[in-house]
C-alpha atoms as a PDB file:
ATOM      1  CA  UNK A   1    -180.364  41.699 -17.738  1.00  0.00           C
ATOM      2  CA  UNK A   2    -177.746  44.660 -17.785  1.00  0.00           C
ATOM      3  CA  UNK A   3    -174.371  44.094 -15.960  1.00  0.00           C
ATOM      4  CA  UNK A   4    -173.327  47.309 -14.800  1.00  0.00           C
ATOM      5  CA  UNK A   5    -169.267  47.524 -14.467  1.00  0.00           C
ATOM      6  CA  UNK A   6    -167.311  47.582 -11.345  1.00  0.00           C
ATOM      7  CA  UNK A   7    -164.560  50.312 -11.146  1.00  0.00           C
ATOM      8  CA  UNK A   8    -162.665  49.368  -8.040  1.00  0.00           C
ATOM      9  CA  UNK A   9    -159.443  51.122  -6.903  1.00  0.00           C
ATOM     10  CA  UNK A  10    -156.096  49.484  -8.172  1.00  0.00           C
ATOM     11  CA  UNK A  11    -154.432  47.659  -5.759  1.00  0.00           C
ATOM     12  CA  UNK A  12    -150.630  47.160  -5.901  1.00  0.00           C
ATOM     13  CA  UNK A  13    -148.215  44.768  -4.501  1.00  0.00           C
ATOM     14  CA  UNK A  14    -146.561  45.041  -0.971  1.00  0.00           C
ATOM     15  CA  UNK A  15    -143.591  45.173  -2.939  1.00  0.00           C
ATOM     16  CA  UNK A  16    -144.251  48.182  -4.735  1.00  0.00           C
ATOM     17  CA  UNK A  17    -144.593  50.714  -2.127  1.00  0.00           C
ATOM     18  CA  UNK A  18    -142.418  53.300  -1.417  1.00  0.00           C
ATOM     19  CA  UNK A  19    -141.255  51.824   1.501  1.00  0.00           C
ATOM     20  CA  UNK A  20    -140.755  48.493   0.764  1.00  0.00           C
ATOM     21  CA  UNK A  21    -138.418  49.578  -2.123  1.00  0.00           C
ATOM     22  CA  UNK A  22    -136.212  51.861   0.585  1.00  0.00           C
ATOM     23  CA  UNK A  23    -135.833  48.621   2.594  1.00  0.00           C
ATOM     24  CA  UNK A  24    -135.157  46.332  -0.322  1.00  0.00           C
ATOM     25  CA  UNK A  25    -132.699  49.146  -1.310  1.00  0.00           C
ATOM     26  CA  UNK A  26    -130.668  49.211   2.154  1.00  0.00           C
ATOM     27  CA  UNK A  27    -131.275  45.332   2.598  1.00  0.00           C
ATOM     28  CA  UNK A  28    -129.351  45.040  -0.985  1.00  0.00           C
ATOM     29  CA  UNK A  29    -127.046  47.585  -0.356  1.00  0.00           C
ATOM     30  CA  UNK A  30    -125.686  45.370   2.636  1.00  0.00           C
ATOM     31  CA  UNK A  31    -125.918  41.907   0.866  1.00  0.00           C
ATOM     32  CA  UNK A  32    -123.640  43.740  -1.972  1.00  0.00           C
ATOM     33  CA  UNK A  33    -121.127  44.900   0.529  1.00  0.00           C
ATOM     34  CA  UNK A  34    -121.195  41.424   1.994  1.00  0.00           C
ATOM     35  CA  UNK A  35    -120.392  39.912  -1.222  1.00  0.00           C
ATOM     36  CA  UNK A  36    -117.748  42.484  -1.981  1.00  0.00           C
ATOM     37  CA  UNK A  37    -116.078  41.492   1.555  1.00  0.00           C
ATOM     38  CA  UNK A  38    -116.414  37.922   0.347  1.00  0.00           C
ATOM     39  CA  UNK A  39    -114.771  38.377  -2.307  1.00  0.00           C
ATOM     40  CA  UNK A  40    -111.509  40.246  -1.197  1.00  0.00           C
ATOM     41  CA  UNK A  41    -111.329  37.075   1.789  1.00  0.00           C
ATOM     42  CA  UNK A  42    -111.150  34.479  -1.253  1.00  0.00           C
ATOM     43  CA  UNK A  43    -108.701  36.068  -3.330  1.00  0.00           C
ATOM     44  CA  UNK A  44    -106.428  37.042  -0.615  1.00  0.00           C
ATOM     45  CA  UNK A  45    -106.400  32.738   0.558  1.00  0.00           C
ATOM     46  CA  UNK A  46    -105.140  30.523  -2.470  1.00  0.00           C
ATOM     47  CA  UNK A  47    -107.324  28.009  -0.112  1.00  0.00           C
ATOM     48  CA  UNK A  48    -110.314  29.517  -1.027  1.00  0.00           C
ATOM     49  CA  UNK A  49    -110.143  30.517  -4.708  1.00  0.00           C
ATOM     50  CA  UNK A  50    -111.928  28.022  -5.903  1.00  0.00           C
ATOM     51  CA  UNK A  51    -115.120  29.446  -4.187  1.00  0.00           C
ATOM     52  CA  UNK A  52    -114.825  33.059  -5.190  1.00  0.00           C
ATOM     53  CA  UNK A  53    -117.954  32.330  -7.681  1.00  0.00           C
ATOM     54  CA  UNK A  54    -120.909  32.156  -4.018  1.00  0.00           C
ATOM     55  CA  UNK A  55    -119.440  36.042  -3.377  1.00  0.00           C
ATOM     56  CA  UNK A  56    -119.007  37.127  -6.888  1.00  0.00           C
ATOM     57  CA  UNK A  57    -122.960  35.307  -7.634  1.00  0.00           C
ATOM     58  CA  UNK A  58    -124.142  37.125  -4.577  1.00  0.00           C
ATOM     59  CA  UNK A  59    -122.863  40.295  -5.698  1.00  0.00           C
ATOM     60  CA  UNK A  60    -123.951  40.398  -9.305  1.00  0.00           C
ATOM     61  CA  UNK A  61    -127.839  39.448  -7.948  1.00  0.00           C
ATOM     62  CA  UNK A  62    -127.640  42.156  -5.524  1.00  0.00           C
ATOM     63  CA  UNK A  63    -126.308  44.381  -7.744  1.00  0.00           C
ATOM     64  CA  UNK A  64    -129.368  43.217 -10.320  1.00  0.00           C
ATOM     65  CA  UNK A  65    -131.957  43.586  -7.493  1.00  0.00           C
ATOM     66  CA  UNK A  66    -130.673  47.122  -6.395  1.00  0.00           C
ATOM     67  CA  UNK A  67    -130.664  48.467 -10.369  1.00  0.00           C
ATOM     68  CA  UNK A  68    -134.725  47.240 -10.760  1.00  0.00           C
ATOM     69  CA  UNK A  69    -135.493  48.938  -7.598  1.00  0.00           C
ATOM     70  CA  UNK A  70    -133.898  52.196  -8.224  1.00  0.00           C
ATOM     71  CA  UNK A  71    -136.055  51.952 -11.381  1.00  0.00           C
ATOM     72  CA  UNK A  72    -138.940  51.439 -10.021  1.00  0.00           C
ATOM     73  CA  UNK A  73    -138.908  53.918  -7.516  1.00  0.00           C
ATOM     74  CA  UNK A  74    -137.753  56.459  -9.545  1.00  0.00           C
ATOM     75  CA  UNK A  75    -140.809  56.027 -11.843  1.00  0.00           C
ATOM     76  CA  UNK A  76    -142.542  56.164  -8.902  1.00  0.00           C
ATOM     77  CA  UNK A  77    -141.487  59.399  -8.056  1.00  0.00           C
ATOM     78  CA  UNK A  78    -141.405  60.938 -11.688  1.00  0.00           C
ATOM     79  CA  UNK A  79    -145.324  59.674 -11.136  1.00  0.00           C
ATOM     80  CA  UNK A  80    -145.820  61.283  -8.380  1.00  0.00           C
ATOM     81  CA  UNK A  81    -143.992  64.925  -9.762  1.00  0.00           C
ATOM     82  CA  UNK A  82    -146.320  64.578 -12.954  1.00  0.00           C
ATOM     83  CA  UNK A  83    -149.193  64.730 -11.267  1.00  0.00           C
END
């Protein structure tokens, strides 16, 4: 009995398309903003120094998020130029 292999098309993740990674861009791009606003409110009320670290989090994720998608799409696009 001889198995013959399957070659089947790659599929990728949602997540990896082209446009998913515009609209995680722009989606991140806002939540960063956000957190920048946040974090010029708590500094300018003594009141609310103490929570300065939810807006300064929120930024430094975004900010993490927005770097690994610029990545990948840019590989996606030197990919696409190679070929």
């Amino acid at each position: 009995m001889i198995i013959k292999p399957m070659f089947r098309k790659a599929i990728y993740p949602f997540y990896d398309s082209e446009k998913a990674c515009i609209i995680i861009l722009i989606i991140m791009l806002l939540i960063f903003l956000f957190g920048i606003a946040g974090i010029s409110a708590a500094r300018e009320d003594a009141q609310y120094s103490g929570y300065i670290w939810f807006p300064a989090l929120l930024t430094i994720l975004s900010l993490a998020v927005l770097i690994s998608t610029t990545t990948r799409l840019v590989k996606h696009y030197r990919e696409r130029i190679s070929k």
